[in-house]
C-alpha atoms as a PDB file:
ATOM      1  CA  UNK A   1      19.164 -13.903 -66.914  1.00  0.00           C
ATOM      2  CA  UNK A   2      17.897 -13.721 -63.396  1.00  0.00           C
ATOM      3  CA  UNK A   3      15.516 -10.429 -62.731  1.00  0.00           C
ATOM      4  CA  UNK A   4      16.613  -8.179 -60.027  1.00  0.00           C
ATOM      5  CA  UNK A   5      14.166  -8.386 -57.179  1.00  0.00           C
ATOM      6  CA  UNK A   6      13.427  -5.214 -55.573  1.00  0.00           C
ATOM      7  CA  UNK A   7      13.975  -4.296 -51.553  1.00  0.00           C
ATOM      8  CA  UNK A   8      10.429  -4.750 -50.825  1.00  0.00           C
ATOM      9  CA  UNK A   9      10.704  -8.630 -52.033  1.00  0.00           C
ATOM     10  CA  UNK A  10      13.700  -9.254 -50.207  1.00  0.00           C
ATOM     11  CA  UNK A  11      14.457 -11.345 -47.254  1.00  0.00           C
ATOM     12  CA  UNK A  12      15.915  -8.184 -44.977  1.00  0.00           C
ATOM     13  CA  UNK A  13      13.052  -6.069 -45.495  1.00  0.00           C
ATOM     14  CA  UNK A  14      10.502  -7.315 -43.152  1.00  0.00           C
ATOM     15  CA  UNK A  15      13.109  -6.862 -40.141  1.00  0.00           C
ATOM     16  CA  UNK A  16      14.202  -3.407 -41.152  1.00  0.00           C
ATOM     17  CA  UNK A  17      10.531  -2.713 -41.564  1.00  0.00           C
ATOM     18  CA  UNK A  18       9.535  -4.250 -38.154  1.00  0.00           C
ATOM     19  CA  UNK A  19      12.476  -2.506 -36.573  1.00  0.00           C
ATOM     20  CA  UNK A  20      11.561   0.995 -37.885  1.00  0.00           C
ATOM     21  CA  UNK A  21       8.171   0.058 -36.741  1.00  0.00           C
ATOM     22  CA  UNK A  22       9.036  -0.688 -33.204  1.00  0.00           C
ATOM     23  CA  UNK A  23      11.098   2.645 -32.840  1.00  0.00           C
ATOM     24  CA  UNK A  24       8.306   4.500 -34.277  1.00  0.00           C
ATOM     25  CA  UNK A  25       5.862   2.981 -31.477  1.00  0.00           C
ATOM     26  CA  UNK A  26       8.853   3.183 -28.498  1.00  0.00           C
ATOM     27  CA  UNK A  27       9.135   6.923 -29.539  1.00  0.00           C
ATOM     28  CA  UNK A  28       5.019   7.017 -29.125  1.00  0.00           C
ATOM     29  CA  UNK A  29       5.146   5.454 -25.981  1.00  0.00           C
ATOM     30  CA  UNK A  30       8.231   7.435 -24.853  1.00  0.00           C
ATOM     31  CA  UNK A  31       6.684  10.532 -25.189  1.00  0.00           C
ATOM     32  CA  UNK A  32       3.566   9.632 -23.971  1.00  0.00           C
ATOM     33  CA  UNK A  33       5.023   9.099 -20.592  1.00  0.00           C
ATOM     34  CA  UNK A  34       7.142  11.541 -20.701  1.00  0.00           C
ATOM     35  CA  UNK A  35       4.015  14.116 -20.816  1.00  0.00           C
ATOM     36  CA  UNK A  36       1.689  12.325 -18.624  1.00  0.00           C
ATOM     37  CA  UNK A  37       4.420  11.232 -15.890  1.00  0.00           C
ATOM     38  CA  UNK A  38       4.024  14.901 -13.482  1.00  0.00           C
ATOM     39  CA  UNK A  39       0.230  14.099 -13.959  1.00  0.00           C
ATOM     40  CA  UNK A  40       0.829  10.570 -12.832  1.00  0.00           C
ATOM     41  CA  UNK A  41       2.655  11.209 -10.074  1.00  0.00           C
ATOM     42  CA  UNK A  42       0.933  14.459  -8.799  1.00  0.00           C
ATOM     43  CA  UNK A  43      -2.120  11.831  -8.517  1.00  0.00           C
ATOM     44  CA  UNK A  44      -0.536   9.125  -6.815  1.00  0.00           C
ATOM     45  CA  UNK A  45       0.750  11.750  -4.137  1.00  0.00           C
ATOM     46  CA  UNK A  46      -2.706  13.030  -3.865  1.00  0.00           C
ATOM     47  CA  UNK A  47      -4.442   9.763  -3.684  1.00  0.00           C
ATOM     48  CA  UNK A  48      -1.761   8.963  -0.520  1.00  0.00           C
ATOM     49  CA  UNK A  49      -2.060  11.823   1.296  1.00  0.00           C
ATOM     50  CA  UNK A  50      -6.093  11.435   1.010  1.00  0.00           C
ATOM     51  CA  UNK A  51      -5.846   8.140   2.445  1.00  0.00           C
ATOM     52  CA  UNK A  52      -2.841   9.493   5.227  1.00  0.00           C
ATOM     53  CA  UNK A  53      -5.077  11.716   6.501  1.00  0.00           C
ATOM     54  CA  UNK A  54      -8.009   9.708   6.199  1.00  0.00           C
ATOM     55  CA  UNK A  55      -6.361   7.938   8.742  1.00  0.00           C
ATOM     56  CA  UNK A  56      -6.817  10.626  11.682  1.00  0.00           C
ATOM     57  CA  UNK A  57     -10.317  11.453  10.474  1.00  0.00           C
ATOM     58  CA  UNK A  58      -9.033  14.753   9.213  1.00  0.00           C
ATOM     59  CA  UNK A  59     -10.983  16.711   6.290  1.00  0.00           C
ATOM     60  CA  UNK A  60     -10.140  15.135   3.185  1.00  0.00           C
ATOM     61  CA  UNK A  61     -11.700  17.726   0.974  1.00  0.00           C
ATOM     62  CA  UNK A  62      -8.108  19.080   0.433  1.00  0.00           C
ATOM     63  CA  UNK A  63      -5.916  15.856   0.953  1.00  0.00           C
ATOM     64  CA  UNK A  64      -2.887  18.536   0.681  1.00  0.00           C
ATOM     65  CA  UNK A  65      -3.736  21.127   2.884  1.00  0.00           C
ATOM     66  CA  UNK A  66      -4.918  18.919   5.320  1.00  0.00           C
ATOM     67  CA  UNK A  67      -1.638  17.124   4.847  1.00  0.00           C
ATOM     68  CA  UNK A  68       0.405  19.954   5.245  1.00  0.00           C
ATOM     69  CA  UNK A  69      -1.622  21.234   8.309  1.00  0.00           C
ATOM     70  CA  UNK A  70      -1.748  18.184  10.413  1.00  0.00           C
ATOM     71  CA  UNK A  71       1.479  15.708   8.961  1.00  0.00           C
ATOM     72  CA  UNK A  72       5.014  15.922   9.715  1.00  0.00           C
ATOM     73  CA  UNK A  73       7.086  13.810   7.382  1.00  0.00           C
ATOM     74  CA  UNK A  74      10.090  11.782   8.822  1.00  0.00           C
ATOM     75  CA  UNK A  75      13.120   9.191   7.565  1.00  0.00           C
ATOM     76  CA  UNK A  76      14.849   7.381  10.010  1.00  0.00           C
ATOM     77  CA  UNK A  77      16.920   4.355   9.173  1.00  0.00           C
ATOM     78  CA  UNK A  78      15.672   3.172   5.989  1.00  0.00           C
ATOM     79  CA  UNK A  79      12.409   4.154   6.888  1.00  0.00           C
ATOM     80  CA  UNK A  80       9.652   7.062   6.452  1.00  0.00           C
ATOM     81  CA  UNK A  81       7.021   7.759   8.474  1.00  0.00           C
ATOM     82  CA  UNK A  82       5.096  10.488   9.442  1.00  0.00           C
ATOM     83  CA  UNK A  83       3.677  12.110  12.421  1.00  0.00           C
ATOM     84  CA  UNK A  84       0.207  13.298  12.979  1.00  0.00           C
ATOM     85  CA  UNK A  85      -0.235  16.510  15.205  1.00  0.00           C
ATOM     86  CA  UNK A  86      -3.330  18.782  15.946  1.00  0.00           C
ATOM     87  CA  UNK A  87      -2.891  21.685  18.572  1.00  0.00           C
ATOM     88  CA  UNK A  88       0.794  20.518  19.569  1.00  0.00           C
ATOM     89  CA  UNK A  89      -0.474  17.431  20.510  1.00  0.00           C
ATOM     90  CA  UNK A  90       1.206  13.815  18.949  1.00  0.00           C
ATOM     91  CA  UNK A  91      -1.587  11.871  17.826  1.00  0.00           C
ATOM     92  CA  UNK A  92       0.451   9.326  16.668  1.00  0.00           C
ATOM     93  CA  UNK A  93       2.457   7.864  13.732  1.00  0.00           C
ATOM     94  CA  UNK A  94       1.571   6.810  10.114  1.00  0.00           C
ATOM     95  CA  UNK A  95       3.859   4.864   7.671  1.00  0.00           C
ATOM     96  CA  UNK A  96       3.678   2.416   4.755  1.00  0.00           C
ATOM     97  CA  UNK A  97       3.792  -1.698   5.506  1.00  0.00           C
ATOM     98  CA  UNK A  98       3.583  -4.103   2.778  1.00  0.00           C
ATOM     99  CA  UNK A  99       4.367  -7.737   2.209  1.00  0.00           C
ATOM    100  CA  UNK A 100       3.288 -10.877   0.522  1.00  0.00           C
ATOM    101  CA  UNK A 101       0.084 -11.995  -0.467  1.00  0.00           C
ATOM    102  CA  UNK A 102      -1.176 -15.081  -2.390  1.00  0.00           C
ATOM    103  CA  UNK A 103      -1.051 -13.537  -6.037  1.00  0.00           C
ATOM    104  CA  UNK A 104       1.498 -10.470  -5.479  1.00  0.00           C
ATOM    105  CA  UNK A 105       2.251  -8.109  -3.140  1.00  0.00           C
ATOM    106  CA  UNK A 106      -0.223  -6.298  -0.482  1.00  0.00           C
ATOM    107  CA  UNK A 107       0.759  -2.621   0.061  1.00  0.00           C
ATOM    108  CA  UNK A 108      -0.982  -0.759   3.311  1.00  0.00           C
ATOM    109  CA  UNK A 109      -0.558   2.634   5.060  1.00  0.00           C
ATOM    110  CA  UNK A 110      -1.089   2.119   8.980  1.00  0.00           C
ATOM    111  CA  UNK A 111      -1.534   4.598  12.057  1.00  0.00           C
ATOM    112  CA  UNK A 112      -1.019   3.341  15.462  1.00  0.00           C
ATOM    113  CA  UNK A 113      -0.866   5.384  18.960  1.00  0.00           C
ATOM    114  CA  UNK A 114       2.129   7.198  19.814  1.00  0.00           C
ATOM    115  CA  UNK A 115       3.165   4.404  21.860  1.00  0.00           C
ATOM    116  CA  UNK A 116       3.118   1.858  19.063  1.00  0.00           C
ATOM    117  CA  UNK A 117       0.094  -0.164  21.672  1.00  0.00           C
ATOM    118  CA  UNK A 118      -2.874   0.361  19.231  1.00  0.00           C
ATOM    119  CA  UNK A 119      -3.584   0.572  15.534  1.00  0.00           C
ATOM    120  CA  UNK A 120      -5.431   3.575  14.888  1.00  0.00           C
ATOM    121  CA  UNK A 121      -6.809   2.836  11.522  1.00  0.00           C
ATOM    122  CA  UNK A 122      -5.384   1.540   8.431  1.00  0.00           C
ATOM    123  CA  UNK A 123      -6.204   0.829   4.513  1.00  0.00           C
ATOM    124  CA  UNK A 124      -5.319  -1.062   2.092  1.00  0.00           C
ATOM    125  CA  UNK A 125      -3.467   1.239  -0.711  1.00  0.00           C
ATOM    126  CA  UNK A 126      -2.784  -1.705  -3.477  1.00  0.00           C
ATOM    127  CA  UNK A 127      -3.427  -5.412  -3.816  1.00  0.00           C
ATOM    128  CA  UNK A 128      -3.342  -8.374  -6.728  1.00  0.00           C
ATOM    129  CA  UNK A 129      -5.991 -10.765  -4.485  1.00  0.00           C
ATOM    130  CA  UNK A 130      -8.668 -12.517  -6.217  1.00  0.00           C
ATOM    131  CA  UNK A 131     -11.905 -10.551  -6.708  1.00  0.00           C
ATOM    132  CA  UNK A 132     -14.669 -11.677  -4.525  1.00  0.00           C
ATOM    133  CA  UNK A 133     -12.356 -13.269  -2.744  1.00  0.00           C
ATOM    134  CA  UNK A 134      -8.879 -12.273  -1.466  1.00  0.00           C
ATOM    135  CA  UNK A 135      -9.774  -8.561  -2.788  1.00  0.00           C
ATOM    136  CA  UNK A 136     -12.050  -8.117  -0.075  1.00  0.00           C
ATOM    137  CA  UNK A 137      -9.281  -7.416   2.183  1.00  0.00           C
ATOM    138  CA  UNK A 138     -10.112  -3.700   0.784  1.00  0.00           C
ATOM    139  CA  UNK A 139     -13.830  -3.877   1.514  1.00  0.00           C
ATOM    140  CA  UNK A 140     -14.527  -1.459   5.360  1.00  0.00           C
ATOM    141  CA  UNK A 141     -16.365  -4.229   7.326  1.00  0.00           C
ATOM    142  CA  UNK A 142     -12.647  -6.147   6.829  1.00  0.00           C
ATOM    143  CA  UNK A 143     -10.592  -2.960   7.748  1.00  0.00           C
ATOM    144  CA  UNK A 144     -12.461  -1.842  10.471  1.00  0.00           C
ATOM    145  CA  UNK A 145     -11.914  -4.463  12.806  1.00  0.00           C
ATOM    146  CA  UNK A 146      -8.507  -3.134  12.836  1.00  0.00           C
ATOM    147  CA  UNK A 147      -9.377   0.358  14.199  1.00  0.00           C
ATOM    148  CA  UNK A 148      -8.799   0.718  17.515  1.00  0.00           C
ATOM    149  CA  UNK A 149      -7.156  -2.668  18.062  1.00  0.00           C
ATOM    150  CA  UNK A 150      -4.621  -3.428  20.270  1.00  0.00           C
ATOM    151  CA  UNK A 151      -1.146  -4.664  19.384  1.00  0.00           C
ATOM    152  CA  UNK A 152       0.474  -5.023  22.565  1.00  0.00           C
ATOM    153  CA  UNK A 153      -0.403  -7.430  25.001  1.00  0.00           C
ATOM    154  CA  UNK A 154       2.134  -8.099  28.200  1.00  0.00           C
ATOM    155  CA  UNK A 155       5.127  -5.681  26.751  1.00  0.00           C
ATOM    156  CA  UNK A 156       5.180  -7.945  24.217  1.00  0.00           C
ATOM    157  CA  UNK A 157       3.517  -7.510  20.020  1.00  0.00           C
ATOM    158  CA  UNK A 158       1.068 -10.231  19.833  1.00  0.00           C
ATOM    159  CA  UNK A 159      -0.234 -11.464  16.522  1.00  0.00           C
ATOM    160  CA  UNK A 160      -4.037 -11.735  15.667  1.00  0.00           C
ATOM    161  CA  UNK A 161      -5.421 -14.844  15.591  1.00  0.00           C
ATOM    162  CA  UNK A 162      -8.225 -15.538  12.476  1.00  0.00           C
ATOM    163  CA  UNK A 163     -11.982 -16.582  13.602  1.00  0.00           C
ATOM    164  CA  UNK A 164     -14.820 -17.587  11.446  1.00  0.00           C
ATOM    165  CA  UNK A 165     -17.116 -14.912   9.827  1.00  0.00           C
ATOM    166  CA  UNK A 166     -20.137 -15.667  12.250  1.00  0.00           C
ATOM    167  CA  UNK A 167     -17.674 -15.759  15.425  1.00  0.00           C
ATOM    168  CA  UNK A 168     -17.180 -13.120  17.966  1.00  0.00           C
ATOM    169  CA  UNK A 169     -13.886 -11.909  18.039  1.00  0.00           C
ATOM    170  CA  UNK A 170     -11.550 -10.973  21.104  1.00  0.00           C
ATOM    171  CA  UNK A 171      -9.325  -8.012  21.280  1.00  0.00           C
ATOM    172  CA  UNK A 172      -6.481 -10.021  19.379  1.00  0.00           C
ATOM    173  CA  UNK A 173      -8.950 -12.275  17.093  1.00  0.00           C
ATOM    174  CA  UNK A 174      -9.361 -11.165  13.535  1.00  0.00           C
ATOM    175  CA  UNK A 175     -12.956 -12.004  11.740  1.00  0.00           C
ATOM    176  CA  UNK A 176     -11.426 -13.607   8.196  1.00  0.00           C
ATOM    177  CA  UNK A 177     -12.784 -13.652   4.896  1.00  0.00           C
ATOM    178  CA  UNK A 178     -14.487 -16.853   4.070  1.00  0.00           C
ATOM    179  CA  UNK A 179     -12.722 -18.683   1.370  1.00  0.00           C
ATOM    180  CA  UNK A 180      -9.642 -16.156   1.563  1.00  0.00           C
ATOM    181  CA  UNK A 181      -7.607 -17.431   4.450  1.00  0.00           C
ATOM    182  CA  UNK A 182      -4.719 -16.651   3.099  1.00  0.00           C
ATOM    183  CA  UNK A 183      -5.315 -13.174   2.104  1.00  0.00           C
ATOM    184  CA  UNK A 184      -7.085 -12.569   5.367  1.00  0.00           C
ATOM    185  CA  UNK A 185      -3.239 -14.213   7.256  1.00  0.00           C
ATOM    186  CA  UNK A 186      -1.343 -12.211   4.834  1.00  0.00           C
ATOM    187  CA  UNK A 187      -2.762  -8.899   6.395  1.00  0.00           C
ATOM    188  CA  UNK A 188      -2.480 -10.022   9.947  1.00  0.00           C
ATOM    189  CA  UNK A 189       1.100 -11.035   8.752  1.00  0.00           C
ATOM    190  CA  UNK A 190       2.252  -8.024   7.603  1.00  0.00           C
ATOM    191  CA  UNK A 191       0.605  -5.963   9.908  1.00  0.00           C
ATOM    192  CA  UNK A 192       3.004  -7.631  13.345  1.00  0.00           C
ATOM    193  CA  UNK A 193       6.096  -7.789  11.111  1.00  0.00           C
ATOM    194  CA  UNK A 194       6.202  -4.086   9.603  1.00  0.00           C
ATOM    195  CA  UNK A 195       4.361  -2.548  13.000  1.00  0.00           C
ATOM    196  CA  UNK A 196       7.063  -4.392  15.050  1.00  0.00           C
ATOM    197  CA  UNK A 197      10.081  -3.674  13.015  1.00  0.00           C
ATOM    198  CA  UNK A 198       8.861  -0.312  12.824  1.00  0.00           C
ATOM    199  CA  UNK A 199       8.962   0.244  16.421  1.00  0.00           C
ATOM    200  CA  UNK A 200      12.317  -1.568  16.978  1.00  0.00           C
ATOM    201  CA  UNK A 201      13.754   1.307  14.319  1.00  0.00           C
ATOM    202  CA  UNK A 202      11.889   4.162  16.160  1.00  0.00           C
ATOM    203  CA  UNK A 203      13.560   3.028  19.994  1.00  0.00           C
ATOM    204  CA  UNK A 204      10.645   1.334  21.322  1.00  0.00           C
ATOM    205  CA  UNK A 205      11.310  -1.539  23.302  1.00  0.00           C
ATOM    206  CA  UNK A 206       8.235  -4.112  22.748  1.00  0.00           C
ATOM    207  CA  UNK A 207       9.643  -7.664  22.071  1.00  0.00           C
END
């Protein structure tokens, strides 16, 4: 006579035991995000409205009050940016760009004039670029050739052109990181396309 094997020995009980083990450590994860998601998110809002008004050189002791105080938030046509104004006066506008970059994709907030001619500043908010390399896009040397720059040349958006490291750049020539061409183009890329499609959406009429 054949002896009776038990559940434990039997060929369905390491999937019932692997599925009871995989809703057990779902549920974990579940509620784990569930309690830490406000946290999350209250954090991410802080860390962008530090770097918004960053942007303006405003006091970034309270990112929120300084938000509130100085920042206007605005959607128009699938699109959100936001106005900066001290003493009644338009500073200019802010808003979110973002595009391709050689290992993923290169998210930026950017302030230009109020007539979309210069950047005012800008910074980099998230990037997959290789460290040392690429990911220098984030370092300030990089950024700040940016500030102050024009974008307008002739009524028309012009595009930066890349130089060498030891060169001496123009008002449209970009200093690019040596051995990161590509990350160095994809930020001059993504700064004409978003900057100029932002305009076209706001009513300016740069070509």
């Amino acid at each position: 006579m054949k002896e009776k094997k038990s559940f434990t020995e039997s060929s369905i009980y390491p999937i019932i035991f692997m599925i009871i083990l995989t809703i057990f450590f779902v549920g974990i994860l579940a509620t784990f995000y569930h309690t830490t998601k406000a946290k999350v998110d209250s954090h991410r809002r802080t860390n962008f409205q530090k770097a918004l008004v960053a942007l303006f050189d405003f006091p970034t002791d309270n990112p929120t009050a300084s938000f509130d105080k100085y920042f206007i938030q605005k959607d128009k046509k699938d699109i959100r940016y936001y106005q900066a104004v001290k003493d009644s006066t338009l500073l200019g506008y802010a808003f979110e760009i973002s595009g391709n970059g050689l290992w993923g994709t290169i998210k930026a907030i950017i302030s230009v004039t109020p007539d979309f001619s210069r950047i005012v500043n800008i910074e980099i908010l998230d990037q997959n670029e290789t460290p040392g390399l690429g990911g220098r896009i984030t370092e300030d040397w990089f950024k700040k050739q940016f500030q102050n720059k024009p974008l307008v040349f002739d009524k028309k958006f012009k595009k930066y052109k890349l130089v060498a490291e030891d060169a001496k750049p123009n008002d449209f020539e970009i200093v690019q990181i040596t051995g990161a061409t590509f990350s160095s183009k994809a930020v001059v890329n993504i700064i004409y396309e978003k900057v100029k499609e932002t305009s076209l959406k706001l009513g300016f009429d740069y070509e």
